[in-house]
N, C-alpha and C. Protein backbone atom coordinates (compact mmCIF):
# COMPACT_ATOMS: atom_id res chain seq x y z
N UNK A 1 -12.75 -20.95 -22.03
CA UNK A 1 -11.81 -22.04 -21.89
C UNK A 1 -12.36 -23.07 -20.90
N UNK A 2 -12.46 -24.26 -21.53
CA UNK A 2 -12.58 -25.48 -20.64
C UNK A 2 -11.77 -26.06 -19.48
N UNK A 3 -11.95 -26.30 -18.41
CA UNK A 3 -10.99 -27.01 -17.50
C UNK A 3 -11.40 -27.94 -16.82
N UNK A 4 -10.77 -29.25 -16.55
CA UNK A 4 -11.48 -30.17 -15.80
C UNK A 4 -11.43 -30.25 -14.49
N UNK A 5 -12.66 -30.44 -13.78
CA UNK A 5 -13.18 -30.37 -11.98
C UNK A 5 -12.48 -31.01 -11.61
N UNK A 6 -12.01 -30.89 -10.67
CA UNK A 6 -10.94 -31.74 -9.96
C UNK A 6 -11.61 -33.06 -9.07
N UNK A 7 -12.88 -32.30 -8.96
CA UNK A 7 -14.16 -33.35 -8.09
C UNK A 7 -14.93 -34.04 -9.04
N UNK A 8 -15.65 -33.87 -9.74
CA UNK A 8 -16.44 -34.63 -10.80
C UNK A 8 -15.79 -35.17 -11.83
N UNK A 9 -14.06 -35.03 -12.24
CA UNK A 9 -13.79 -35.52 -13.57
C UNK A 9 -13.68 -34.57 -14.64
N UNK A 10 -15.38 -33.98 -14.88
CA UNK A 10 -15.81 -33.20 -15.82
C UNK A 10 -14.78 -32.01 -16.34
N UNK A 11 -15.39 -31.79 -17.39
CA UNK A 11 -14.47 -31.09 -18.17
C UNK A 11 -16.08 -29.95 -18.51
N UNK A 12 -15.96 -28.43 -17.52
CA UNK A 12 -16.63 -27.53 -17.74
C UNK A 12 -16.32 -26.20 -17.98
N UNK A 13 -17.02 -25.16 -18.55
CA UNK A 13 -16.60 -24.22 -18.25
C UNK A 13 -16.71 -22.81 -17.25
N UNK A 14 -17.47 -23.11 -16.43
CA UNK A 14 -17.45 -22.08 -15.17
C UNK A 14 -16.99 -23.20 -14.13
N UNK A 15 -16.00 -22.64 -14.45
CA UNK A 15 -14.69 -22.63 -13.03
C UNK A 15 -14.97 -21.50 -11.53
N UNK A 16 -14.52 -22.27 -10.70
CA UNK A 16 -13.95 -21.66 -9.46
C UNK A 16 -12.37 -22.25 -9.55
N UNK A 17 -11.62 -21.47 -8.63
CA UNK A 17 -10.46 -22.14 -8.32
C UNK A 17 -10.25 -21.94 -6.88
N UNK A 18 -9.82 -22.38 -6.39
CA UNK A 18 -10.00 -22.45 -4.64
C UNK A 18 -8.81 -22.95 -4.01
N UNK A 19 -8.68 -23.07 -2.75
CA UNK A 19 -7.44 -23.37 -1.87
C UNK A 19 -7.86 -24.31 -1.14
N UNK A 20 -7.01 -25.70 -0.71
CA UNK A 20 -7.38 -26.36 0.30
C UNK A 20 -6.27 -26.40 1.22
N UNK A 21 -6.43 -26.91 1.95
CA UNK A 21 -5.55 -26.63 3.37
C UNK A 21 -5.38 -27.85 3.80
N UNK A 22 -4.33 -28.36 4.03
CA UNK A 22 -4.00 -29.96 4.58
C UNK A 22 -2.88 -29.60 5.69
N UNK A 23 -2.17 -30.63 5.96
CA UNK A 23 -0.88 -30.48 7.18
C UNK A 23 -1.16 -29.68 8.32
N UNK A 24 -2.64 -29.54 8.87
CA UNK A 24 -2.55 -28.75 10.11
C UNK A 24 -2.90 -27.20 9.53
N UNK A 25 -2.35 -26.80 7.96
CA UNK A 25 -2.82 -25.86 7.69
C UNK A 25 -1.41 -24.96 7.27
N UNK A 26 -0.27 -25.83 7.14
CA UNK A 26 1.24 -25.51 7.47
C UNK A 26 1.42 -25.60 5.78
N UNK A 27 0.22 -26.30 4.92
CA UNK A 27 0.65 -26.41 3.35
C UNK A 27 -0.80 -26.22 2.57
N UNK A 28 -0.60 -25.84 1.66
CA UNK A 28 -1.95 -25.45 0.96
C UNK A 28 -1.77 -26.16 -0.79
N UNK A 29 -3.29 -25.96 -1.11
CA UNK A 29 -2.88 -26.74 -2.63
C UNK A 29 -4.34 -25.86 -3.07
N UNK A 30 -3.94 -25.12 -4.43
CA UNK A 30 -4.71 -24.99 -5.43
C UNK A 30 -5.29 -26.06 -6.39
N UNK A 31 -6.88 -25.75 -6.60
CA UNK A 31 -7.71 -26.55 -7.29
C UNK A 31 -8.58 -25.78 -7.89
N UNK A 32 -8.95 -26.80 -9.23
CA UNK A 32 -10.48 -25.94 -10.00
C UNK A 32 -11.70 -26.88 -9.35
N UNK A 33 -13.08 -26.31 -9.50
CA UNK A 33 -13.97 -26.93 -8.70
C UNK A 33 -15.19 -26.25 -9.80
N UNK A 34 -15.80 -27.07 -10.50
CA UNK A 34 -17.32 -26.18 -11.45
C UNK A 34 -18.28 -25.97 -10.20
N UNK A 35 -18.91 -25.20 -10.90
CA UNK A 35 -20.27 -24.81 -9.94
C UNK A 35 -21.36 -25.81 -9.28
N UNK A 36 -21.15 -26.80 -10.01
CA UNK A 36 -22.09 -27.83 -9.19
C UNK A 36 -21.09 -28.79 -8.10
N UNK A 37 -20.30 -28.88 -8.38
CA UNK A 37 -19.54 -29.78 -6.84
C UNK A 37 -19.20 -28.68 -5.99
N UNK A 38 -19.20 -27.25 -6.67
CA UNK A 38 -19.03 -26.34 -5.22
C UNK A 38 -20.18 -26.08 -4.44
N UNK A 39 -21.09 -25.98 -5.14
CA UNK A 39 -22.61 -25.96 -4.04
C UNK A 39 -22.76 -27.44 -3.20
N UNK A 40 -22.00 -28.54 -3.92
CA UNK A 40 -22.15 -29.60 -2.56
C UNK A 40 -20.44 -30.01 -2.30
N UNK A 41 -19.77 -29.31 -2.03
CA UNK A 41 -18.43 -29.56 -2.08
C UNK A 41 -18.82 -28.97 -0.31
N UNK A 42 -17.92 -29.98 0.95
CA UNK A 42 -17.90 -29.66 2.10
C UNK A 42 -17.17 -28.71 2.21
N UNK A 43 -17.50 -27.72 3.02
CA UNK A 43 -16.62 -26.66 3.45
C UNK A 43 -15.91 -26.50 4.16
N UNK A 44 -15.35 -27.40 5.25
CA UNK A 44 -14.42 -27.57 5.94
C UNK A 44 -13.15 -27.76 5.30
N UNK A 45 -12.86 -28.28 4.02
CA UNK A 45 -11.69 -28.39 3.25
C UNK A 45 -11.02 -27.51 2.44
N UNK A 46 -12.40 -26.91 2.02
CA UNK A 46 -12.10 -26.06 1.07
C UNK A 46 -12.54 -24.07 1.54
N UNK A 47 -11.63 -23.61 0.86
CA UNK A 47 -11.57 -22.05 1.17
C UNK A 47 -11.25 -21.65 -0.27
N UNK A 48 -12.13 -20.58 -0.72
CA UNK A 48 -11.75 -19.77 -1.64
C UNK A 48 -10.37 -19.00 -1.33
N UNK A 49 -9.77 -18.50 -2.48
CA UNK A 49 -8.94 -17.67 -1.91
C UNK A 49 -9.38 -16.34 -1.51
N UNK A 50 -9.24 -15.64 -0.05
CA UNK A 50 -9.49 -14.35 0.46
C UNK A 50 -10.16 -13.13 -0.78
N UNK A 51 -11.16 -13.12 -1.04
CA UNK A 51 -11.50 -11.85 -1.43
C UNK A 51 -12.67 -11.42 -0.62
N UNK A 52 -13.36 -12.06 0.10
CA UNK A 52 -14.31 -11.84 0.82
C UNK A 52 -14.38 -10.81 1.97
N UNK A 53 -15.41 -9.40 1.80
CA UNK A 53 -15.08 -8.32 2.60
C UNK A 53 -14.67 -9.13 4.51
N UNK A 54 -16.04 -10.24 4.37
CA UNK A 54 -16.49 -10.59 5.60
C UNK A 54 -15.29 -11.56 6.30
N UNK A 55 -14.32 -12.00 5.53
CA UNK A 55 -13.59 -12.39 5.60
C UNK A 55 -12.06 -11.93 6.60
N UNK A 56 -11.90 -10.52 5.52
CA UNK A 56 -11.02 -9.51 6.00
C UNK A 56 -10.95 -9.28 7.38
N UNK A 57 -12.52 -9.06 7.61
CA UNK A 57 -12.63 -8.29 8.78
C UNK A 57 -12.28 -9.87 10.37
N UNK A 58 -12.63 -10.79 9.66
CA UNK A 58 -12.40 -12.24 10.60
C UNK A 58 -11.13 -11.82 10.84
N UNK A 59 -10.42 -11.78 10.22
CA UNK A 59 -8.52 -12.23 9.72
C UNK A 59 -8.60 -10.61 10.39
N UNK A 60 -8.71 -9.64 10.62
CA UNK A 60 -8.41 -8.71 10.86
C UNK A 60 -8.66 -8.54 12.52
N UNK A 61 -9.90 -8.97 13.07
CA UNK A 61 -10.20 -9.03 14.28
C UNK A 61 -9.08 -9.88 15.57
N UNK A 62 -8.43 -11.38 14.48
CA UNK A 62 -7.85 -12.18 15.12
C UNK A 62 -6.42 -11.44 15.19
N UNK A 63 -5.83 -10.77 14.25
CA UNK A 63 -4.76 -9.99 13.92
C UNK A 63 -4.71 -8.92 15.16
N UNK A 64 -6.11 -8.54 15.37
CA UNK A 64 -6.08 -7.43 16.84
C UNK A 64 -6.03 -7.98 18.06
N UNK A 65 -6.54 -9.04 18.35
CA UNK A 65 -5.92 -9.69 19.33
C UNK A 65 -4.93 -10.51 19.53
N UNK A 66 -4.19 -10.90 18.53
CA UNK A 66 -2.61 -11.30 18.68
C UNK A 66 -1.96 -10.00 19.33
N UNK A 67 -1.92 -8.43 18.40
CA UNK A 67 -1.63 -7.47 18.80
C UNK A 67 -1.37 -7.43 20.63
N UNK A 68 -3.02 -7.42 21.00
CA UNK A 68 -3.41 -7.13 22.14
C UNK A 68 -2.44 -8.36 23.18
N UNK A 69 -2.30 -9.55 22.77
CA UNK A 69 -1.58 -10.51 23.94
C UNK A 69 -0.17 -10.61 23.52
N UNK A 70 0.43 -10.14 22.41
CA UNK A 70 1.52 -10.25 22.06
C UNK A 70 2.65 -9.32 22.52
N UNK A 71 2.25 -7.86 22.41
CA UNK A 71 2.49 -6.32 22.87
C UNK A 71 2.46 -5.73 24.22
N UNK A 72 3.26 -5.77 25.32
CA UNK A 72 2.87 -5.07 26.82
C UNK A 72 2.81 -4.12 26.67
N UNK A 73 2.27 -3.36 27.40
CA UNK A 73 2.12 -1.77 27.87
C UNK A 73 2.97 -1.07 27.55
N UNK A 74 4.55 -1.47 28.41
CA UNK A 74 5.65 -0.56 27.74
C UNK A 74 6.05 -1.05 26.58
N UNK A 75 5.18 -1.73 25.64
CA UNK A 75 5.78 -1.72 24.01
C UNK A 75 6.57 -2.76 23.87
N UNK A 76 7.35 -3.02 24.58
CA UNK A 76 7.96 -4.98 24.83
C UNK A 76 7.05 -6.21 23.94
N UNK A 77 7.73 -6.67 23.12
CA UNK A 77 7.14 -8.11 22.82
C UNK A 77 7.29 -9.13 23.29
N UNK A 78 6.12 -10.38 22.95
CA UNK A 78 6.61 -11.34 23.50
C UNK A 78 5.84 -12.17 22.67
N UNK A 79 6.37 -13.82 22.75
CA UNK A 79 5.51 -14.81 21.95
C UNK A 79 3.93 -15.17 22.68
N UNK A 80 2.95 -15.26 22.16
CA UNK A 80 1.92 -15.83 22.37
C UNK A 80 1.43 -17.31 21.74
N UNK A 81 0.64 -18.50 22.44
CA UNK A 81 0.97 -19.23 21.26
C UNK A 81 -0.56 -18.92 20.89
N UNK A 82 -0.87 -19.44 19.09
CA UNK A 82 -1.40 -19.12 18.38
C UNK A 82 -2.70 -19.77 18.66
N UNK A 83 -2.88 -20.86 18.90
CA UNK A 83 -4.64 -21.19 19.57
C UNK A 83 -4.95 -20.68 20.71
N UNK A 84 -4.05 -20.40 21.24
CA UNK A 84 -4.94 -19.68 22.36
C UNK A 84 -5.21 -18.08 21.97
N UNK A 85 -4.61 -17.30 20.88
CA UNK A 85 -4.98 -15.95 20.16
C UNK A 85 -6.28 -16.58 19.50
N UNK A 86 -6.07 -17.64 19.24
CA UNK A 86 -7.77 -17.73 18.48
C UNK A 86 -8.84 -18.15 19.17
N UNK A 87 -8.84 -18.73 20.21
CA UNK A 87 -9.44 -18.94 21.74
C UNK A 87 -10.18 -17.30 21.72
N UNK A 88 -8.92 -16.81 22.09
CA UNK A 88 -9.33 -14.91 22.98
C UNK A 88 -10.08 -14.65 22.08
N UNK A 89 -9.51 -14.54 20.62
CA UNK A 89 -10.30 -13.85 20.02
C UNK A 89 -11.68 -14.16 19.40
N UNK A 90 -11.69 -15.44 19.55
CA UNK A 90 -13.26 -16.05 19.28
C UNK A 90 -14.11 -15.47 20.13
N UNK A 91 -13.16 -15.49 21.58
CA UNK A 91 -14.38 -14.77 22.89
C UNK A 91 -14.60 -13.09 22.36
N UNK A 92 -13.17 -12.30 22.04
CA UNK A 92 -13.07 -11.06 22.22
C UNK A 92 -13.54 -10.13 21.10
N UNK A 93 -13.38 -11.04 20.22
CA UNK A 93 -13.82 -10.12 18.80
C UNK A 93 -15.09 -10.75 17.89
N UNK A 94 -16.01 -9.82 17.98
CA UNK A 94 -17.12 -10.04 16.66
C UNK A 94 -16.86 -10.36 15.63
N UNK A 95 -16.34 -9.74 14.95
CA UNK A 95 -16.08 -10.12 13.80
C UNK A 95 -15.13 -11.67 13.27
N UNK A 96 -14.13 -11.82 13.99
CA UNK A 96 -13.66 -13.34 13.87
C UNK A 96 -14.95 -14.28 14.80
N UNK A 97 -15.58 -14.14 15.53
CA UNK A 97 -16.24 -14.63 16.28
C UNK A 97 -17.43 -15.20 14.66
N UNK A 98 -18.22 -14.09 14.23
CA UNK A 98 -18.65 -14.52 12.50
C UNK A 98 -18.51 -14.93 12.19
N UNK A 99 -17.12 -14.84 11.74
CA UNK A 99 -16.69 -15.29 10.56
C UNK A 99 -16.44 -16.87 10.81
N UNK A 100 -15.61 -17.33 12.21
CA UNK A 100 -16.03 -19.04 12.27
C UNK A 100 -16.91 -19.45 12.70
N UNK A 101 -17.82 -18.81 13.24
CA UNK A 101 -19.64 -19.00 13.33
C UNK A 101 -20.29 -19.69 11.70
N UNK A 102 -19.94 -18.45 10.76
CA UNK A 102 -20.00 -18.97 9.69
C UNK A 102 -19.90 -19.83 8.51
N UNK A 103 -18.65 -20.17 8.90
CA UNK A 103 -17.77 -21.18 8.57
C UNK A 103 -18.28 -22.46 8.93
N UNK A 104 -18.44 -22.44 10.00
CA UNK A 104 -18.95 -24.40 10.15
C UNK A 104 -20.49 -23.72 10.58
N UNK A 105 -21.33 -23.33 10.23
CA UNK A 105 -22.47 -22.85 10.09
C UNK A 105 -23.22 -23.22 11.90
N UNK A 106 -22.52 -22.65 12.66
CA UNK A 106 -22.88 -23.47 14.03
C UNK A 106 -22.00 -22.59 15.22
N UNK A 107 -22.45 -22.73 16.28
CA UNK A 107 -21.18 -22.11 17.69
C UNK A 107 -20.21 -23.11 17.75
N UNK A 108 -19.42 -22.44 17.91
CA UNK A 108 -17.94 -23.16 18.15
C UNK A 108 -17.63 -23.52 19.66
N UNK A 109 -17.53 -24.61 19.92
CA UNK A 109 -16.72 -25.13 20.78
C UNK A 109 -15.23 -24.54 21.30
N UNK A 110 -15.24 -23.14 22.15
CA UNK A 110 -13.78 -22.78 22.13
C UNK A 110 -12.79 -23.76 21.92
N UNK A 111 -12.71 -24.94 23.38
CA UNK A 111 -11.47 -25.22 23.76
C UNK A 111 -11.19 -26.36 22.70
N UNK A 112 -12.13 -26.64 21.60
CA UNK A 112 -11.69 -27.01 20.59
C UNK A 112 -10.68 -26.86 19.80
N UNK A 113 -10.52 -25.29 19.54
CA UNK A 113 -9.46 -24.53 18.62
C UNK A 113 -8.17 -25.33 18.93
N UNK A 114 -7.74 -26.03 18.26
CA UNK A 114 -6.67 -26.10 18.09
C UNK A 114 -6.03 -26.73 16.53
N UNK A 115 -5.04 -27.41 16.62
CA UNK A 115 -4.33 -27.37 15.21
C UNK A 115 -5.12 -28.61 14.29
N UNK A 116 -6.51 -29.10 15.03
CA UNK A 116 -6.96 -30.07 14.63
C UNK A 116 -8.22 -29.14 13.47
N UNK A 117 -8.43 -27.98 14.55
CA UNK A 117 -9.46 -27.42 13.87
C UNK A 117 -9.22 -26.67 12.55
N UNK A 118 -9.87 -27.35 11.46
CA UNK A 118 -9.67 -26.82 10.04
C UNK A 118 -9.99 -25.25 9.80
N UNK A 119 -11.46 -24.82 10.27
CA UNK A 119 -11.28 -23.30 9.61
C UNK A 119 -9.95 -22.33 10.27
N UNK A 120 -9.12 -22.83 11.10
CA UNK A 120 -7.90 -22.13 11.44
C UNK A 120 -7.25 -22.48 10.67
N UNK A 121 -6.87 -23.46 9.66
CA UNK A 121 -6.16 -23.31 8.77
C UNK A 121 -5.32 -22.15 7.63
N UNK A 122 -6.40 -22.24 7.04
CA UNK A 122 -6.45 -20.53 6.57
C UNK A 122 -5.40 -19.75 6.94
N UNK A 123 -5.31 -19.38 8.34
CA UNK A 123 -4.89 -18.46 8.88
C UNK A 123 -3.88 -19.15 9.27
N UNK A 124 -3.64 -19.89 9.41
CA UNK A 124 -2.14 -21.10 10.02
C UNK A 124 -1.36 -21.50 8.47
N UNK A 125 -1.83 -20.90 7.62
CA UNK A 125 -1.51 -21.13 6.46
C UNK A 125 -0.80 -19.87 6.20
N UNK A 126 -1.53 -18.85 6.29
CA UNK A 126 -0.79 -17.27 6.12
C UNK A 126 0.13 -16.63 7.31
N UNK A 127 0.18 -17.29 8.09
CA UNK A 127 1.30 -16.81 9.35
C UNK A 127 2.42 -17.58 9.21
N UNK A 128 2.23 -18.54 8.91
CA UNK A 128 3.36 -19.84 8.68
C UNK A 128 4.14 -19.82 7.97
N UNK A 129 3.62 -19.51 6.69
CA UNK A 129 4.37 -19.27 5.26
C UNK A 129 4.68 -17.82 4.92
N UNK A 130 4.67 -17.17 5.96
CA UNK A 130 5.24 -15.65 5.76
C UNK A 130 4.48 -15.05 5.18
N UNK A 131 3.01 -15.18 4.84
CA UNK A 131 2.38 -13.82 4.01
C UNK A 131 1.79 -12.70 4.97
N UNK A 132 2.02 -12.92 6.28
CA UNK A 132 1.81 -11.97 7.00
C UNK A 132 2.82 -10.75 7.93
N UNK A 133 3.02 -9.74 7.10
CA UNK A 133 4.09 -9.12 7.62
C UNK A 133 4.37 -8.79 8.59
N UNK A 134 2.94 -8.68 9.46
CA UNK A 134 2.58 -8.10 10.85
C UNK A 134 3.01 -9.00 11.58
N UNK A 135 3.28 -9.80 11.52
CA UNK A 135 3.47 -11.31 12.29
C UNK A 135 4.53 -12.26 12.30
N UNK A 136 5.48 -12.33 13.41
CA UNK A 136 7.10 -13.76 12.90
C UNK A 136 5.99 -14.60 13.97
N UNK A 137 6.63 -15.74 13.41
CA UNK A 137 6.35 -16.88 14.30
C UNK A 137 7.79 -17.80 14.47
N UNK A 138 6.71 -18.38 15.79
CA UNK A 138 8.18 -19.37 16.31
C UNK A 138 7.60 -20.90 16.17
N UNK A 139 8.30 -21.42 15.56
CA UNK A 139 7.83 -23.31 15.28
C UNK A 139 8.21 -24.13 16.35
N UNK A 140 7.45 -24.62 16.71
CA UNK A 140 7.92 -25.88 17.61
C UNK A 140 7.80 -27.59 16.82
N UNK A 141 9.02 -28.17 17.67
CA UNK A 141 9.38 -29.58 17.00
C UNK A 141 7.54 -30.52 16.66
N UNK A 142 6.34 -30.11 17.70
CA UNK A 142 5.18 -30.74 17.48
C UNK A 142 4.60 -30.31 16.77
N UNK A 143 5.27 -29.18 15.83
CA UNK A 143 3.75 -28.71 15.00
C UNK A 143 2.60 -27.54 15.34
N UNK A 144 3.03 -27.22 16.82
CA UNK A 144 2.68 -26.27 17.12
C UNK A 144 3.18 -24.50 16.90
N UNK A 145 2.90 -23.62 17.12
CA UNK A 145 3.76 -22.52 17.16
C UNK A 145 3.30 -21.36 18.28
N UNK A 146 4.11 -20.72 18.30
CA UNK A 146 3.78 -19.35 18.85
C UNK A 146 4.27 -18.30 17.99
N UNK A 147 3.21 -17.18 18.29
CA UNK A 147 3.03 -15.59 17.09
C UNK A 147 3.47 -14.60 18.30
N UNK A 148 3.74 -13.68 17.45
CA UNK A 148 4.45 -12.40 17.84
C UNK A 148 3.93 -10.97 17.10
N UNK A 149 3.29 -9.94 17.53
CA UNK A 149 3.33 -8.57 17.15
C UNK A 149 4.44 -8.18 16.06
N UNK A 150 4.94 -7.56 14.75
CA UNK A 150 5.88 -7.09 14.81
C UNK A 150 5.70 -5.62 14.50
N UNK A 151 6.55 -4.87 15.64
CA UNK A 151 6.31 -3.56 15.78
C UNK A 151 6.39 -1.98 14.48
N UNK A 152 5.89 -1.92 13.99
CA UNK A 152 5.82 -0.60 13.02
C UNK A 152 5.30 -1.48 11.68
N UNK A 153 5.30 -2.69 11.67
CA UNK A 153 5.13 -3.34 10.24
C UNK A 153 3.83 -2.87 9.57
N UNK A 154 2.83 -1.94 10.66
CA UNK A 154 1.82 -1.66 9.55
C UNK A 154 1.75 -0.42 8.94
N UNK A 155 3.06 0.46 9.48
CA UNK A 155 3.11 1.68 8.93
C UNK A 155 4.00 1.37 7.60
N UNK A 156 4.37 0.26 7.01
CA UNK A 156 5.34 -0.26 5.99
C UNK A 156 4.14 -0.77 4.82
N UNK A 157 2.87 -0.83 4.95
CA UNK A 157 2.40 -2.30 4.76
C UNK A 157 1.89 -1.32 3.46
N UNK A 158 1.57 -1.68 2.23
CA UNK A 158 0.25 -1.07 1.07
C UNK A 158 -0.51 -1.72 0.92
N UNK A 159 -1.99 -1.41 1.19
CA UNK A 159 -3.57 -1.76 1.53
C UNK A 159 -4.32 -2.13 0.23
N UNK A 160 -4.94 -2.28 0.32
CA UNK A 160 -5.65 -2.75 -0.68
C UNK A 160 -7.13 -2.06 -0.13
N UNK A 161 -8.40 -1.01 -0.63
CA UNK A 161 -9.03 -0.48 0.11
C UNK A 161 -10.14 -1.47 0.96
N UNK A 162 -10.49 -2.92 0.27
CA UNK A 162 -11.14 -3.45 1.23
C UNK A 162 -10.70 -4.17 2.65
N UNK A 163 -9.09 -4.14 2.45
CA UNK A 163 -8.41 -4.26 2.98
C UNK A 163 -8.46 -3.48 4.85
N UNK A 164 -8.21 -2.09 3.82
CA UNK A 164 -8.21 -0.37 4.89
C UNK A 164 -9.63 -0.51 5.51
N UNK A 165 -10.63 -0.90 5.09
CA UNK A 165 -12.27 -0.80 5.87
C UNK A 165 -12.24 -2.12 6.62
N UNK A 166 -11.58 -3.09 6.62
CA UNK A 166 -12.42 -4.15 7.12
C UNK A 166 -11.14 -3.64 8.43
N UNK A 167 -10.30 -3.22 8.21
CA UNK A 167 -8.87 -2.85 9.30
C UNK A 167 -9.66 -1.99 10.33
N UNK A 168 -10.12 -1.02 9.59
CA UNK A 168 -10.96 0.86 10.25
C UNK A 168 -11.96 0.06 11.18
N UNK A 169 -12.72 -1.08 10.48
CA UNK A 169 -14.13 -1.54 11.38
C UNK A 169 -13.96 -2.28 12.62
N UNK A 170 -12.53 -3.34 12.51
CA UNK A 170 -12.07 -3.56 13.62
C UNK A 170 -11.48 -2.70 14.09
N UNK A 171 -10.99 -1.67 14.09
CA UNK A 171 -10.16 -0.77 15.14
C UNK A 171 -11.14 -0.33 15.82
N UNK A 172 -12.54 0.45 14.94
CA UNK A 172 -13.96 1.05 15.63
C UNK A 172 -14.33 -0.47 16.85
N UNK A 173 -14.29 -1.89 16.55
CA UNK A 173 -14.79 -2.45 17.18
C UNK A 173 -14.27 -2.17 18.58
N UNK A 174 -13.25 -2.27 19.11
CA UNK A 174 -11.85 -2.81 19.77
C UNK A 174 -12.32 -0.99 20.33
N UNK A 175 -12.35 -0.50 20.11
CA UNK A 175 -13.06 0.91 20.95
C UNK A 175 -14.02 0.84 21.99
């Protein structure tokens, strides 16, 4: 089946379909993209949708340090706001540390992170819009937010197995 590129016009048949991320990262939009505007298609806009092992384990690392600043000792929650979980965890975790290493093919500028910075999108996309169970958030009137732990949600959750390994490799990290 034929479909037309959303970038070239063209009307081909090896498709990608992909996600872009606009509003800070608060709204997303599906697109088709052929194989030749995706090899020069910028990557700052565009994100496949999540199947990527290396991926998991990014989104999984940042997920452990929300945990870690969100959760006190005696088990108490509290809000954290969300660039600065991606701050820590750029410093604290390997694996998200990669994965936006990767992403803009370069070191990151911590005190950059914020709602300007696109590869957080993604992830400001899946906390925002509820696909993350582990996680409520609180909105503020600027567009900003703060994240929260939520407690037992991963003993509720069904995995997906690349899911369960990229989870196991950050827990081994965080050891």
């Amino acid at each position: 089946m034929s479909r037309l590129c959303e970038y070239c016009g063209l009307e081909k048949k090896h498709m990608s379909e992909g996600k872009s991320y606009f509003d800070y990262g608060f709204k997303a939009k599906n697109y088709w993209i052929c194989e030749d505007c995706d090899k020069d298609h910028d990557n700052t806009t565009k994100t496949i949708i999540t199947t990527d092992f290396h991926e998991f384990q990014g989104y999984e690392g940042l997920l452990r340090i929300i945990k870690e600043l969100s959760v006190s000792r005696d088990g108490t929650t509290h809000y954290t706001n969300f660039y600065e979980a991606a701050r820590q965890a750029y410093k604290k975790s390997n694996s998200f540390r990669e994965y936006i290493n990767g992403y803009s093919n370069t070191e990151v500028d911590v005190p950059q992170m914020d709602r300007n910075y696109t590869p957080l999108w993604e992830f400001t996309y899946r906390l925002a819009n509820g696909l993350e169970p582990r996680i409520t958030i609180n909105l503020h009137h600027d567009g900003d937010f703060d994240i929260c732990w939520v407690p037992d949600a991963e003993k509720e959750m069904k995995f997906n197995p690349m899911f369960v390994k990229a989870f196991q490799e950050n827990e081994r990290e965080n050891k």
